[in-house]
C-alpha atoms as a PDB file:
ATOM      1  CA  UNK A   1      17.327  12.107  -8.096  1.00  0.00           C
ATOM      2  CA  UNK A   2      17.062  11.746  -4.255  1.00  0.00           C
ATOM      3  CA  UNK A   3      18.580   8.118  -3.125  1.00  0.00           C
ATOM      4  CA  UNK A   4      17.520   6.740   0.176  1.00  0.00           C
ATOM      5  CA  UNK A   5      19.469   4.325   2.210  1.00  0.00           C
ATOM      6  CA  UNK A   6      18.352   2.685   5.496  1.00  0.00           C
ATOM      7  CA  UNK A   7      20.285   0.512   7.799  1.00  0.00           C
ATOM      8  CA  UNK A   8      18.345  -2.378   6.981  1.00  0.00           C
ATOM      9  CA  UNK A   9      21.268  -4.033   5.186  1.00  0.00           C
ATOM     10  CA  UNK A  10      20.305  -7.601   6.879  1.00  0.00           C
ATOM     11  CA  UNK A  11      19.103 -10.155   4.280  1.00  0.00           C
ATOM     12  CA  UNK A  12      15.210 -11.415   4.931  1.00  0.00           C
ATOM     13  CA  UNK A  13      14.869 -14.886   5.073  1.00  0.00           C
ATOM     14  CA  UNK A  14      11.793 -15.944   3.640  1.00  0.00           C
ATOM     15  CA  UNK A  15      11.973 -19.127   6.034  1.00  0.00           C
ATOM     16  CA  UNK A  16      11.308 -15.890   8.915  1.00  0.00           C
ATOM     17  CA  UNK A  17       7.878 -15.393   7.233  1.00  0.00           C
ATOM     18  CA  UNK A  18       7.134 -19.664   7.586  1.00  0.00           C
ATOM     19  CA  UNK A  19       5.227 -20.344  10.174  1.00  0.00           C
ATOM     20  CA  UNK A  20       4.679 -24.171  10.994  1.00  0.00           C
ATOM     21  CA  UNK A  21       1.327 -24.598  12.419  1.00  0.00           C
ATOM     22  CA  UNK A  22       1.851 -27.685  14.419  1.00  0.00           C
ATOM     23  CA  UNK A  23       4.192 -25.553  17.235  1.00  0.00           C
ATOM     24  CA  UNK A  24       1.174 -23.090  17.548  1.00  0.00           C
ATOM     25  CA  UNK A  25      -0.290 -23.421  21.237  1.00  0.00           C
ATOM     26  CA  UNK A  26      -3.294 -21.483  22.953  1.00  0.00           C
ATOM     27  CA  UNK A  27      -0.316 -19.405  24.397  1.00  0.00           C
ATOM     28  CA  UNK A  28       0.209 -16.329  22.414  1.00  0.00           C
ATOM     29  CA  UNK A  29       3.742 -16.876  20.464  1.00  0.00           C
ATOM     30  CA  UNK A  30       5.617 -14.060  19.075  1.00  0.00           C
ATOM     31  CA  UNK A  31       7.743 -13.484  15.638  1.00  0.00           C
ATOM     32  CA  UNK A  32       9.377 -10.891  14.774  1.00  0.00           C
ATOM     33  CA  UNK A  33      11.609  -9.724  11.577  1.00  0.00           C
ATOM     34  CA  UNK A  34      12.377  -6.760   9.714  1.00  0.00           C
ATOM     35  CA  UNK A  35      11.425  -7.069   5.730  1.00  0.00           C
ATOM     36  CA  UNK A  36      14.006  -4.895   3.556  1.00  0.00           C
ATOM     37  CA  UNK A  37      14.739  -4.058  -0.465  1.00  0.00           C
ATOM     38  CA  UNK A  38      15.230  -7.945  -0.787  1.00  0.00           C
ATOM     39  CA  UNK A  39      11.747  -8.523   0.049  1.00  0.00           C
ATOM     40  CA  UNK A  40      10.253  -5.789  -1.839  1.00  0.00           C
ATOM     41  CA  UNK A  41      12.362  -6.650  -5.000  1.00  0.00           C
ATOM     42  CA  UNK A  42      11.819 -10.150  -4.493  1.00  0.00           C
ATOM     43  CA  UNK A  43       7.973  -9.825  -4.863  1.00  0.00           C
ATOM     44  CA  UNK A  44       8.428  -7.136  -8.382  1.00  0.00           C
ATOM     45  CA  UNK A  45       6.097  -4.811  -7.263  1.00  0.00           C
ATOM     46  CA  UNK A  46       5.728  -1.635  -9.800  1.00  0.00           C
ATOM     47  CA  UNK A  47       4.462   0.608  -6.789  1.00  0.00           C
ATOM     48  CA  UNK A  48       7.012  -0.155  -3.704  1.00  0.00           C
ATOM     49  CA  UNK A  49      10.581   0.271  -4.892  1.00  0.00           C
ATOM     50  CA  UNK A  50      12.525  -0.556  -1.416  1.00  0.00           C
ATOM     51  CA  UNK A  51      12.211  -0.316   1.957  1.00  0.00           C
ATOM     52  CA  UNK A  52      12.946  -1.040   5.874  1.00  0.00           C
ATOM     53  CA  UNK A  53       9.598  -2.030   7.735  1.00  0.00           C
ATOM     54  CA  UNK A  54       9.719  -3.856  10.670  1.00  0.00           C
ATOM     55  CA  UNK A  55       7.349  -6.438  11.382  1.00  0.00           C
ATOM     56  CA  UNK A  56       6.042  -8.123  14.355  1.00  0.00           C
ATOM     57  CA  UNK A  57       3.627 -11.222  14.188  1.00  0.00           C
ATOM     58  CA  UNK A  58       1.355 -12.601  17.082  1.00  0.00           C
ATOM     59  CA  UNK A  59      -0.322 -16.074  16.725  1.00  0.00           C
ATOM     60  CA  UNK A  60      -2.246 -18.300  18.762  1.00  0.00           C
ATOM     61  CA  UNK A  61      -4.610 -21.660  18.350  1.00  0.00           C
ATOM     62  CA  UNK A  62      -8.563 -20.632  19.013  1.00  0.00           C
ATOM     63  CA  UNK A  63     -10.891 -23.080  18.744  1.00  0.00           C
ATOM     64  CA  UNK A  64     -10.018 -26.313  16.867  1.00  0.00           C
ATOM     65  CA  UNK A  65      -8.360 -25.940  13.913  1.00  0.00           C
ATOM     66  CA  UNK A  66      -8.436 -21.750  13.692  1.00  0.00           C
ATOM     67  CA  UNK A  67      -5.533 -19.331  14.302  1.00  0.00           C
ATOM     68  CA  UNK A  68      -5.827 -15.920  15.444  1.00  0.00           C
ATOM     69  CA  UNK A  69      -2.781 -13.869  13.516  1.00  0.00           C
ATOM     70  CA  UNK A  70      -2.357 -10.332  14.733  1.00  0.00           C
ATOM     71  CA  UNK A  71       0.364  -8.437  12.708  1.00  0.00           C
ATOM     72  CA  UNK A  72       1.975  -5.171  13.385  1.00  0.00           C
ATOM     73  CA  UNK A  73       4.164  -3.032  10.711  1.00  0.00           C
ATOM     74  CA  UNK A  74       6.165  -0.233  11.377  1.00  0.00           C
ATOM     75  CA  UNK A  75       8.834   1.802   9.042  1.00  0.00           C
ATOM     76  CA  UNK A  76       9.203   3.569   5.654  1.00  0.00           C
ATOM     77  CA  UNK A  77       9.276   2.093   1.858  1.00  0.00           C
ATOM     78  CA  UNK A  78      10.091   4.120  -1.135  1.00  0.00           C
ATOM     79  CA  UNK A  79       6.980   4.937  -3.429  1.00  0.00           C
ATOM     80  CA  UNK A  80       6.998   6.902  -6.528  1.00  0.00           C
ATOM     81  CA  UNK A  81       5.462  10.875  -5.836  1.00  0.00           C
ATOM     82  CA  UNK A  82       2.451  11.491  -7.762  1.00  0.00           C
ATOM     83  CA  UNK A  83       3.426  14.349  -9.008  1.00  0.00           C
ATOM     84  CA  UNK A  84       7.093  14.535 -10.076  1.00  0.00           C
ATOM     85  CA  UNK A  85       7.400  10.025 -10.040  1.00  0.00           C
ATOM     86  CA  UNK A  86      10.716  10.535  -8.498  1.00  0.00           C
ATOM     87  CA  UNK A  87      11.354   7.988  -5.657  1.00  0.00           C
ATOM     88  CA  UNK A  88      10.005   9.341  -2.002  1.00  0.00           C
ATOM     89  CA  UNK A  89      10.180   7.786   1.119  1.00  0.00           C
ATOM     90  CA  UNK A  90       6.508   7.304   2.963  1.00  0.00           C
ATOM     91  CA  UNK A  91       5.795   6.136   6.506  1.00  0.00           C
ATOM     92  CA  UNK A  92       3.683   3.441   6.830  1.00  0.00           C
ATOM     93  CA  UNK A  93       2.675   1.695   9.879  1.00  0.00           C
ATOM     94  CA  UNK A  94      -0.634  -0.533  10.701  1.00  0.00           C
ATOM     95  CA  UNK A  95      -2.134  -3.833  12.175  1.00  0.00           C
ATOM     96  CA  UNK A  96      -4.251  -6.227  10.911  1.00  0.00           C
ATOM     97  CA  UNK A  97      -6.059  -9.249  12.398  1.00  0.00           C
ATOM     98  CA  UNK A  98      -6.161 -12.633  10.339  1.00  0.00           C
ATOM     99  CA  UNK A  99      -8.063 -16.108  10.914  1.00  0.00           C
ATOM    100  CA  UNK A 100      -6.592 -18.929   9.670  1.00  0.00           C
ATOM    101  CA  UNK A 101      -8.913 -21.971   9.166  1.00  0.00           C
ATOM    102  CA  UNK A 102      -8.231 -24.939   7.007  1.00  0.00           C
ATOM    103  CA  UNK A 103     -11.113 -25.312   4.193  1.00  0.00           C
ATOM    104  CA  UNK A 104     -11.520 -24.878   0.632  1.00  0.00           C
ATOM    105  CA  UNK A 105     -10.693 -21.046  -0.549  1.00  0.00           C
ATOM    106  CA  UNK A 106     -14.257 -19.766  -1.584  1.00  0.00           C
ATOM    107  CA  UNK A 107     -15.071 -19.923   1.799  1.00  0.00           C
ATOM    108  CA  UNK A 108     -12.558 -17.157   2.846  1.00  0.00           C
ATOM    109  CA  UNK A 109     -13.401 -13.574   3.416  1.00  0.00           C
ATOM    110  CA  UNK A 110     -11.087 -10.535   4.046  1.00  0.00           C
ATOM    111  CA  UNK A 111      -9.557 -11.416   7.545  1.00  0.00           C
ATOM    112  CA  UNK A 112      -9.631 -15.244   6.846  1.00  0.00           C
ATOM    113  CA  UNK A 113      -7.253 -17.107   5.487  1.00  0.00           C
ATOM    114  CA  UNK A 114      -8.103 -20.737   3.834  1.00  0.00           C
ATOM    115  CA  UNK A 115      -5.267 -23.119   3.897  1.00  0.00           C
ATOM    116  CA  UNK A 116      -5.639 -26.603   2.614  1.00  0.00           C
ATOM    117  CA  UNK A 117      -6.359 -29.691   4.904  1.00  0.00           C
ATOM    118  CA  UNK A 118      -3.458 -30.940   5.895  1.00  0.00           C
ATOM    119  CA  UNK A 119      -1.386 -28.362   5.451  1.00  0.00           C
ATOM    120  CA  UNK A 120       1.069 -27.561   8.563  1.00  0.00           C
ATOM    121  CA  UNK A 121       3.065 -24.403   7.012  1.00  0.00           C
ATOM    122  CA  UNK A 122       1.743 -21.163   7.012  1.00  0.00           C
ATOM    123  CA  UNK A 123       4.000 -18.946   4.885  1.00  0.00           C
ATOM    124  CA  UNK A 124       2.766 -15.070   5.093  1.00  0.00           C
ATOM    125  CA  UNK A 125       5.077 -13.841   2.951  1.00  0.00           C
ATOM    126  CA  UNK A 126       2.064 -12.308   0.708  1.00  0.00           C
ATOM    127  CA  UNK A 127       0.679 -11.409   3.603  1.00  0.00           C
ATOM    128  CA  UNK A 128       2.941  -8.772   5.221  1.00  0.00           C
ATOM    129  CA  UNK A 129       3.293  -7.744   1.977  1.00  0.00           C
ATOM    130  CA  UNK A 130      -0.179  -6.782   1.484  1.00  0.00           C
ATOM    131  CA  UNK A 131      -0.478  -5.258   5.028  1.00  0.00           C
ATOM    132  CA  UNK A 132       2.684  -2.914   4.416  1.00  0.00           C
ATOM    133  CA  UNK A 133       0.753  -2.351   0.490  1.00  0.00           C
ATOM    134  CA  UNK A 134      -2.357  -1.322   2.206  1.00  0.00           C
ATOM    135  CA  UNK A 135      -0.238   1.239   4.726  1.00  0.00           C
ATOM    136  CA  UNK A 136       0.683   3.151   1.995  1.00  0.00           C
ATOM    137  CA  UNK A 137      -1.611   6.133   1.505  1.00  0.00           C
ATOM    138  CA  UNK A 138      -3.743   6.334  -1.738  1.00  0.00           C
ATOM    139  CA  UNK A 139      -2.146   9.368  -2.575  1.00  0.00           C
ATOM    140  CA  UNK A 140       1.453  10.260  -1.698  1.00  0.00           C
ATOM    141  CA  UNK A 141       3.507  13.041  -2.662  1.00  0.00           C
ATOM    142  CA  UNK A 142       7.019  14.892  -1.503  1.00  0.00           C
ATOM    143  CA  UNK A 143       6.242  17.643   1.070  1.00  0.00           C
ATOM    144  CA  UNK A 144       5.867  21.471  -0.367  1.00  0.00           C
ATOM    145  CA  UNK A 145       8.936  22.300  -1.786  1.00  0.00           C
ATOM    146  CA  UNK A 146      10.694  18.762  -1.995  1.00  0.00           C
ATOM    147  CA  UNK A 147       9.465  17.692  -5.201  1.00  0.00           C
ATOM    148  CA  UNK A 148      11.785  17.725  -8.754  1.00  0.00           C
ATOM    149  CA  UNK A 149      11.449  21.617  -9.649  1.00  0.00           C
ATOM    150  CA  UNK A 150      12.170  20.608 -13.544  1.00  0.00           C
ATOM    151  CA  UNK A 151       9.069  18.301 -13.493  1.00  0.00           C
ATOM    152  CA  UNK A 152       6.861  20.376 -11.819  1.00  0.00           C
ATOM    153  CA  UNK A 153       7.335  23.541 -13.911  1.00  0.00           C
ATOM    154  CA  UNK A 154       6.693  21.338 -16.791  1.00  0.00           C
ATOM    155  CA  UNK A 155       3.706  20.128 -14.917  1.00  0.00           C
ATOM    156  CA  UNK A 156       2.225  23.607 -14.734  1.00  0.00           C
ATOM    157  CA  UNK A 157       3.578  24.409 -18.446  1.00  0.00           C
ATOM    158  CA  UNK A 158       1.387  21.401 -19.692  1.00  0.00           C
ATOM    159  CA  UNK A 159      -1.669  22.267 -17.470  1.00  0.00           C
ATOM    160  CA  UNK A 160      -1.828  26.020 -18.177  1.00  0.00           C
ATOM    161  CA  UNK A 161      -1.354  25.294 -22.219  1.00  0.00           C
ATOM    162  CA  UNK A 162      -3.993  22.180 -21.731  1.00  0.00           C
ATOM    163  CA  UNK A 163      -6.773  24.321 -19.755  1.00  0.00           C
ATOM    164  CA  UNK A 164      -6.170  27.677 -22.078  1.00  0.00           C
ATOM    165  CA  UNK A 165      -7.032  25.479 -24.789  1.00  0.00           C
ATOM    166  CA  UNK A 166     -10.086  23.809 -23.656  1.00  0.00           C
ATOM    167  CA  UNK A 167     -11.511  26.979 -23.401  1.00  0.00           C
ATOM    168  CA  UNK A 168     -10.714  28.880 -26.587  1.00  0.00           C
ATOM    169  CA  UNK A 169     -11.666  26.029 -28.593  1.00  0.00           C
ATOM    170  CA  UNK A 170     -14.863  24.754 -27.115  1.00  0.00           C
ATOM    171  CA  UNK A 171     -18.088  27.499 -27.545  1.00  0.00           C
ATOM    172  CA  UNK A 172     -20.764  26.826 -25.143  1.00  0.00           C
ATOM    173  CA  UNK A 173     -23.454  24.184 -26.937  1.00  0.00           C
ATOM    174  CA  UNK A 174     -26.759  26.373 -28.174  1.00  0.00           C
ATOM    175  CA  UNK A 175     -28.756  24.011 -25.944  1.00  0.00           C
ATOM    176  CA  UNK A 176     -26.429  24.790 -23.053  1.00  0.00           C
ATOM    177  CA  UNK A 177     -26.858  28.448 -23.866  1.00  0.00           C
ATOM    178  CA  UNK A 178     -30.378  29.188 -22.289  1.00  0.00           C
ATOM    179  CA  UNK A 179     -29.204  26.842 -19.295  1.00  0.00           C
ATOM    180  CA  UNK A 180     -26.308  29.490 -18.603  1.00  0.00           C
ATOM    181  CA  UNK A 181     -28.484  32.630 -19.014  1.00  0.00           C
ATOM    182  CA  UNK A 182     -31.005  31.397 -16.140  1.00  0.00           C
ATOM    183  CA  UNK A 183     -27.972  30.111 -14.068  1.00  0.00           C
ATOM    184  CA  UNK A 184     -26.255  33.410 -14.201  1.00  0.00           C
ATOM    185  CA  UNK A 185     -29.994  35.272 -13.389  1.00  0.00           C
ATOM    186  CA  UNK A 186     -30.000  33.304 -10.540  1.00  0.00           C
ATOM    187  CA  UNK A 187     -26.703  34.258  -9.094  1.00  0.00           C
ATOM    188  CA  UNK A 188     -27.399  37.944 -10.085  1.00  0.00           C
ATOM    189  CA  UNK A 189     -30.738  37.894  -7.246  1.00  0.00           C
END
């Protein structure tokens, strides 16, 4: 099993991902940290193991009560491979814009963010998380070659055995039959 080790030894404080609302001018006012395997294993996701991702937060006061958030990610987390599940490190960088209004929650969308009246703290904790979730690709497996040899040949073992049975056991339905006769007629002209 492949280990990977980052030099993002530094603890994340989760007071780094607080931001109090009340400091927040028109002036654009920058935060930056860099979220590691505390963060990740703090949060128990099943699909993001560990990781080093560095993350850099703009915010500034609109109109009123509404925030503009712009946040940027940048690094690697370790993800399972799709096709051996042995740990792989994947890329993931991104930015996302968020509105932050106070309200009641059914009146957020996907780039707005409801807190309650009142409320001074904004704590995006969840939400880097989600941006650095959403960075990962849908599908992610070890480049050709890298992947655990004794789990793919068993791969292709079960596959082969799995698809040379589906086709020795199942005849072609009699309704089917006349179906495939004028199907392979056409391909013949």
């Amino acid at each position: 099993m492949r280990k990977y080790y980052y030099l993002c030894t530094q603890m994340t404080s989760f007071e780094t991902l607080k931001i109090d609302l009340q400091t927040v001018t028109k002036d654009e006012q920058t935060f930056t940290c860099t979220v590691g395997d505390d963060f990740f294993q703090s949060l128990s996701d099943a699909e993001i193991h560990s990781g080093c991702v560095n993350t850099s937060m703009s915010i500034r006061k609109a109109v009123g009560d509404v925030f503009t958030l712009k946040l940027c990610i940048e690094g690697n987390v370790i993800v399972p491979c799709d096709l051996c599940l042995e740990d792989m490190q994947q890329p993931v960088s991104g930015e996302s814009i968020f509105y932050i209004k106070t309200g009641k929650e059914e009146e957020a969308d996907d780039n707005t963010i409801m807190i309650a009246e009142g409320e001074t703290t904004l704590d995006v904790t969840w939400i880097v998380y989600e941006t650095i979730a959403l960075a990962v690709p849908i599908k992610h497996v070890h480049a050709p070659g890298k992947c655990n040899a004794a789990m793919t040949d068993i791969l292709k073992e079960l596959s082969a055995a799995r698809s040379g049975d589906e086709t020795a056991d199942s005849d072609i339905d009699p309704r089917w039959a006349g179906l495939m006769k004028l199907k392979q007629t056409k391909s013949i002209q």
